[in-house]
C-alpha atoms as a PDB file:
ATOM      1  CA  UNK A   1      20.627   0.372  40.773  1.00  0.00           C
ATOM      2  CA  UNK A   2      21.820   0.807  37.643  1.00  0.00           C
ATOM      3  CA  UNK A   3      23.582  -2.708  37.546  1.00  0.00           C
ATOM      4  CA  UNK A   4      20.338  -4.340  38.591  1.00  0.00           C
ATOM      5  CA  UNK A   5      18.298  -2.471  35.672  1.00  0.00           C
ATOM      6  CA  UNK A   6      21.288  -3.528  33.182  1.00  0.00           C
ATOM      7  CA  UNK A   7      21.185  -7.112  34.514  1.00  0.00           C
ATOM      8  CA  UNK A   8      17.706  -7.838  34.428  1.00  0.00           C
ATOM      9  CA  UNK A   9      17.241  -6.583  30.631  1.00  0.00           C
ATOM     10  CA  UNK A  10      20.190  -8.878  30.076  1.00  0.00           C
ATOM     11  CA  UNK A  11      18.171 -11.646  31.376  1.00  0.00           C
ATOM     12  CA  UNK A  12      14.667 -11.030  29.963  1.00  0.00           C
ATOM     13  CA  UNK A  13      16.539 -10.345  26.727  1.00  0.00           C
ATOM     14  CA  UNK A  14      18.112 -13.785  26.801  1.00  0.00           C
ATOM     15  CA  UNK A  15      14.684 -15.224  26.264  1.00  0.00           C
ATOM     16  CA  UNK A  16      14.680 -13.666  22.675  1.00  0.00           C
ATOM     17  CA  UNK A  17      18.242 -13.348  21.930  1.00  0.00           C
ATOM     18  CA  UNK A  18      18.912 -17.637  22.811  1.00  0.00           C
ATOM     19  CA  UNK A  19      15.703 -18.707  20.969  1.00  0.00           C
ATOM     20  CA  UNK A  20      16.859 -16.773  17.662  1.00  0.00           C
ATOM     21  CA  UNK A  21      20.056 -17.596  17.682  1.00  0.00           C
ATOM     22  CA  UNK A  22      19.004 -21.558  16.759  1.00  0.00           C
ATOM     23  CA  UNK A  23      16.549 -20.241  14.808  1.00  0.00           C
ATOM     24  CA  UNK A  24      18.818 -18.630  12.575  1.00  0.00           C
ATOM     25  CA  UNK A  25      21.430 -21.533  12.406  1.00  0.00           C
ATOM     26  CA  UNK A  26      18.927 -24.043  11.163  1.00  0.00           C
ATOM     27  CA  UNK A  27      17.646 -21.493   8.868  1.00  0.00           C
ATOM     28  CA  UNK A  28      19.110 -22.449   5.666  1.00  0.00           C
ATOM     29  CA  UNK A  29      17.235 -21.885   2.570  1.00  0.00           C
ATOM     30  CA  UNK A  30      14.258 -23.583   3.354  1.00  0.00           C
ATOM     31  CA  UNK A  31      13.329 -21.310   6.380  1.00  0.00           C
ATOM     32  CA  UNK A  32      14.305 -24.121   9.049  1.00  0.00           C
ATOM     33  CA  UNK A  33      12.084 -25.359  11.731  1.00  0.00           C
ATOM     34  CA  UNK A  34      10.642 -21.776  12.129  1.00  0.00           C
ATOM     35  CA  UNK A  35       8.499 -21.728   8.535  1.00  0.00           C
ATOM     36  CA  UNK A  36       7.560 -24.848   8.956  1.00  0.00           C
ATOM     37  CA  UNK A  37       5.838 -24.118  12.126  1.00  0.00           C
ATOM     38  CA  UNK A  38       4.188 -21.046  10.993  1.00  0.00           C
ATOM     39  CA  UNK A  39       3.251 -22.137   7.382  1.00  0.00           C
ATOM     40  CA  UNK A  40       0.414 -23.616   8.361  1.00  0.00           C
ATOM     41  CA  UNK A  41      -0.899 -21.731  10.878  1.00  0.00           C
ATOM     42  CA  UNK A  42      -0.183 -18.763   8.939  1.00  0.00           C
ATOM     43  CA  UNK A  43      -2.291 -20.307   5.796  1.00  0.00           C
ATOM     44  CA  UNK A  44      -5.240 -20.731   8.488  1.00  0.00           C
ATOM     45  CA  UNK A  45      -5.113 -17.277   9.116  1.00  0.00           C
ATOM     46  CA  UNK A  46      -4.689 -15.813   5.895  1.00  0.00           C
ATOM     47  CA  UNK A  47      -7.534 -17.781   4.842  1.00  0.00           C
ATOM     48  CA  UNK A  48      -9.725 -17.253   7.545  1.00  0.00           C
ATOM     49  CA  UNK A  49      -9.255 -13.461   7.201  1.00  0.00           C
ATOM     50  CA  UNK A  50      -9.568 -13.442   3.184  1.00  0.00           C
ATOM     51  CA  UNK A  51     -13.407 -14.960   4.105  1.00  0.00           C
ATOM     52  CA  UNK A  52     -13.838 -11.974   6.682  1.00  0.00           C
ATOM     53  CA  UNK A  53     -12.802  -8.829   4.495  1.00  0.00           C
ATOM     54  CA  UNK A  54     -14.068 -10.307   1.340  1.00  0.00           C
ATOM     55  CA  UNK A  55     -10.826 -10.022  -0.940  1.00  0.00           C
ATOM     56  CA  UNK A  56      -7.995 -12.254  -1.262  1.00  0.00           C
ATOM     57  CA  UNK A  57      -4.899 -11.226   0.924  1.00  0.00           C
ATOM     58  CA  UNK A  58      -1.453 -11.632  -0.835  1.00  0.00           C
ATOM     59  CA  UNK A  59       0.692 -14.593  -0.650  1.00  0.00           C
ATOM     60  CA  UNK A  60       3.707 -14.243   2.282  1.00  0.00           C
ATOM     61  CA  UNK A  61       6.320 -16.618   1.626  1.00  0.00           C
ATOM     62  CA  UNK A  62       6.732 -18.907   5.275  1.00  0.00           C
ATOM     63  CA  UNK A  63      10.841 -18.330   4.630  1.00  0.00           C
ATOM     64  CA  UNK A  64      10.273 -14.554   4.717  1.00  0.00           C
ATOM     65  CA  UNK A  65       7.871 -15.289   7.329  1.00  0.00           C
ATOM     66  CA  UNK A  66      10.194 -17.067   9.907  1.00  0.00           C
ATOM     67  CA  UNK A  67      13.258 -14.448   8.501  1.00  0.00           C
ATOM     68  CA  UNK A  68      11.397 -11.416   9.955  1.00  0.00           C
ATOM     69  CA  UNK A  69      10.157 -13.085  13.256  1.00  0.00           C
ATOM     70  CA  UNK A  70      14.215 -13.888  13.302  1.00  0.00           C
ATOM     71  CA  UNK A  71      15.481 -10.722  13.124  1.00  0.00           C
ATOM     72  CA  UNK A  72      13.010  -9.106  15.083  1.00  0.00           C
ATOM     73  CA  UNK A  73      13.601 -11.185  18.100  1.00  0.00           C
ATOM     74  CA  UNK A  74      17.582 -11.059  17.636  1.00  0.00           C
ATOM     75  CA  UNK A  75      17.988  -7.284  16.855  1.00  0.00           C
ATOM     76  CA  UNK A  76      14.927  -6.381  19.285  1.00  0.00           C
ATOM     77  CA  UNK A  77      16.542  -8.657  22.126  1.00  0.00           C
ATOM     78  CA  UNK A  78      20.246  -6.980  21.529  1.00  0.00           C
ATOM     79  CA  UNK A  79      18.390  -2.932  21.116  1.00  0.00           C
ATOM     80  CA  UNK A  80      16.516  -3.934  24.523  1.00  0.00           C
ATOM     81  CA  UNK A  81      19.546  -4.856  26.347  1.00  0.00           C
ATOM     82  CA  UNK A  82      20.926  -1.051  25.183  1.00  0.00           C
ATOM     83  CA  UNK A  83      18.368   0.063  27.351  1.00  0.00           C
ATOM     84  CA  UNK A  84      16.158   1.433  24.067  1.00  0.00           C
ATOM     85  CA  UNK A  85      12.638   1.860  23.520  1.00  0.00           C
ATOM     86  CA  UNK A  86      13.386   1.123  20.268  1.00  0.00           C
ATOM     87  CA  UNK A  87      13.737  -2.686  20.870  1.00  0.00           C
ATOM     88  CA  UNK A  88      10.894  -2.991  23.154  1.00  0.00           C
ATOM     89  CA  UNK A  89       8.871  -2.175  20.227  1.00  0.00           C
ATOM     90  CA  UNK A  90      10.108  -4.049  17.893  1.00  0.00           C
ATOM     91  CA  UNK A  91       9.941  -7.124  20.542  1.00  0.00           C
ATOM     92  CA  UNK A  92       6.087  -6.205  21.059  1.00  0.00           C
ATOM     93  CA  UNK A  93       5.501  -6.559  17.296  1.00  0.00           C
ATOM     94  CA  UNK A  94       7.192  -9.694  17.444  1.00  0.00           C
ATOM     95  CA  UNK A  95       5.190 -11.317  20.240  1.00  0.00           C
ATOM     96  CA  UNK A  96       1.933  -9.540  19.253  1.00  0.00           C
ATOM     97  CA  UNK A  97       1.720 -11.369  15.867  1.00  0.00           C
ATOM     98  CA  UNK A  98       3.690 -14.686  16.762  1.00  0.00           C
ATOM     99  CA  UNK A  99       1.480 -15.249  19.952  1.00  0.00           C
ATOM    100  CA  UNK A 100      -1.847 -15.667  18.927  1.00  0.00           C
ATOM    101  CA  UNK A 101      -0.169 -17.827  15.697  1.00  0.00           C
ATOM    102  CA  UNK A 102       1.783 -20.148  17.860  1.00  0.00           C
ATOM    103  CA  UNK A 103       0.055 -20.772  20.786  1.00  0.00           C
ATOM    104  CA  UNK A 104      -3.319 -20.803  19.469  1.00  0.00           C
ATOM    105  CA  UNK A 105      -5.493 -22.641  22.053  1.00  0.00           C
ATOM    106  CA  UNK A 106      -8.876 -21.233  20.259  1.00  0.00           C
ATOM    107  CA  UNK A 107      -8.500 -24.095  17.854  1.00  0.00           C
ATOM    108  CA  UNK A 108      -9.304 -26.796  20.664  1.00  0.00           C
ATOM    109  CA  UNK A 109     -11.842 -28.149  23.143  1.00  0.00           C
ATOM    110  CA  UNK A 110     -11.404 -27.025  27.006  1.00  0.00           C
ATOM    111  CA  UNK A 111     -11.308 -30.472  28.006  1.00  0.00           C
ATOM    112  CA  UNK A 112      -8.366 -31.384  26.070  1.00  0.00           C
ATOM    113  CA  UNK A 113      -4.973 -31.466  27.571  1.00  0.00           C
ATOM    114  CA  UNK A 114      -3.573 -29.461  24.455  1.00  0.00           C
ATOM    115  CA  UNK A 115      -5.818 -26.496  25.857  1.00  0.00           C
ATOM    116  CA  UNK A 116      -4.382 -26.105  28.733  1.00  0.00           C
ATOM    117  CA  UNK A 117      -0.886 -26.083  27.662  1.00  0.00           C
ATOM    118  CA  UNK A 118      -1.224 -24.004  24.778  1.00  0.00           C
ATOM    119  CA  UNK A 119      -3.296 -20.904  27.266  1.00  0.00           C
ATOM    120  CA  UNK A 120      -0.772 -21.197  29.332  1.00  0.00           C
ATOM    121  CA  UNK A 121       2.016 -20.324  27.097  1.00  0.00           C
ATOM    122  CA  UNK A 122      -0.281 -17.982  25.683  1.00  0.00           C
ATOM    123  CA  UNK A 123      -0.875 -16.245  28.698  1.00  0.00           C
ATOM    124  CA  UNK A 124       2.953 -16.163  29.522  1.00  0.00           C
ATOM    125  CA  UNK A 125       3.994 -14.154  26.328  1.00  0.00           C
ATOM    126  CA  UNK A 126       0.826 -12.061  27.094  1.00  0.00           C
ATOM    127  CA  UNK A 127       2.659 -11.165  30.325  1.00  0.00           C
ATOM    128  CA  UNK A 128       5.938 -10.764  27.932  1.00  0.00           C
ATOM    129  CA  UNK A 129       3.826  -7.934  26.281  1.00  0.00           C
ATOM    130  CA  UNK A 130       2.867  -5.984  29.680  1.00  0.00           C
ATOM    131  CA  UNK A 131       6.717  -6.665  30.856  1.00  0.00           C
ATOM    132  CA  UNK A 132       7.642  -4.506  27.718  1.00  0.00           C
ATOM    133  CA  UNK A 133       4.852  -1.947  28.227  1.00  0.00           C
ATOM    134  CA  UNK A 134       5.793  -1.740  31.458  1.00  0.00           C
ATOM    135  CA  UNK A 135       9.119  -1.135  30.566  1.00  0.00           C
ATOM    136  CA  UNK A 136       8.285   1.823  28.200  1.00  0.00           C
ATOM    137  CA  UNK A 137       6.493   3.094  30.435  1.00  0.00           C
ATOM    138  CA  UNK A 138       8.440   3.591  33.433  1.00  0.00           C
ATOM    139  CA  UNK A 139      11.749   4.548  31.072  1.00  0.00           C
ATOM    140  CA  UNK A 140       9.318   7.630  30.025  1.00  0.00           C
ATOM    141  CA  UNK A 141       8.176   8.717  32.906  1.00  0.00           C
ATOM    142  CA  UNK A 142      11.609   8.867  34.770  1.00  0.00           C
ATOM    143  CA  UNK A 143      12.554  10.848  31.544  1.00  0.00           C
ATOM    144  CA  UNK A 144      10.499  12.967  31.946  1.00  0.00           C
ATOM    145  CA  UNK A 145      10.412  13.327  35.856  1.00  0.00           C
ATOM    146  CA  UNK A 146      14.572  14.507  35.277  1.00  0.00           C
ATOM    147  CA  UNK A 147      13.593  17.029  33.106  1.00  0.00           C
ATOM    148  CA  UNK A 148      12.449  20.115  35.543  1.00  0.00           C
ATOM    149  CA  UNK A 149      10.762  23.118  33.680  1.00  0.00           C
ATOM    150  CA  UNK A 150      10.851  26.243  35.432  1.00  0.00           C
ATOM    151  CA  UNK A 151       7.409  28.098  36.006  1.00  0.00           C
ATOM    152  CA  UNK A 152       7.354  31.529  34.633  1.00  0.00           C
ATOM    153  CA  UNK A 153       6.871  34.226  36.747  1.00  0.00           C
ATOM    154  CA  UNK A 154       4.413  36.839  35.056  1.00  0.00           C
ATOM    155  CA  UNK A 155       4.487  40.596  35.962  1.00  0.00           C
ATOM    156  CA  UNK A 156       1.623  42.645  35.879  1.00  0.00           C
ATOM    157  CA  UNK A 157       2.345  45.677  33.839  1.00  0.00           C
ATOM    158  CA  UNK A 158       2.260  48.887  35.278  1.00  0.00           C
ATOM    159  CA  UNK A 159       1.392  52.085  33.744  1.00  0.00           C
END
């Protein structure tokens, strides 16, 4: 069993650990590929929130943008496959603000073919998300089902 469990967070760990890896090589000191994907989506954002709360939100730079997502996807992907809860999180931070950036099929008509393509990979890191949840969840509970407490006994007093 424990082969299987090792195995299996190799391979959902792949999906993080082979799509940084590029990311970083094309990096460079323009950000790569990466920030100039999420600049302008990003911008969108920012903006559209800045209208919501009323104040101006501070400038991120796209390079230190696209660095984090980096990182967090390589070191998450390499903690997970160490069987730690630690990289689980950091891969559900990832995916919970890259998702919704990326794969934002809000911006477009129903009836376009875009639409359909982009909910679908939406949907699929969505699932991503409960994979890791479930994850944390089950790695707690058999924790905590090894550890046996003893009951205590309690004595009346006599007098």
């Amino acid at each position: 069993m424990g082969f299987f469990s090792f195995f299996g967070r190799v391979l959902f760990s792949a999906i993080f650990i082979l799509s940084a890896w590029p990311a970083f090589n094309e990096f460079g000191t323009d950000g790569g590929l990466a920030a100039k994907e999420l600049a302008p989506k990003f911008s969108v954002l920012k903006d559209h929130l800045s209208s919501k709360m009323g104040f101006a939100l501070p400038d991120v730079d796209p390079i230190h943008l696209a660095g984090a997502v980096i990182a967090l996807k390589g070191l998450g992907g390499i903690l997970f496959v160490l069987n730690s809860n630690i990289g689980a999180f950091l891969l559900i931070i990832q995916l919970a603000f890259t998702t919704p950036l990326i794969y934002d099929f809000y911006n477009f008509s129903p009836d376009t073919p875009k639409f359909g393509v982009l909910l679908n990979d939406f949907l699929q890191q969505a699932a991503l998300v409960g994979a890791l949840f479930f994850f944390i969840g089950m790695k707690n509970s058999i924790t905590k089902r090894g550890q046996v407490t003893k009951k205590k006994i309690h004595k009346t007093k006599t007098g």
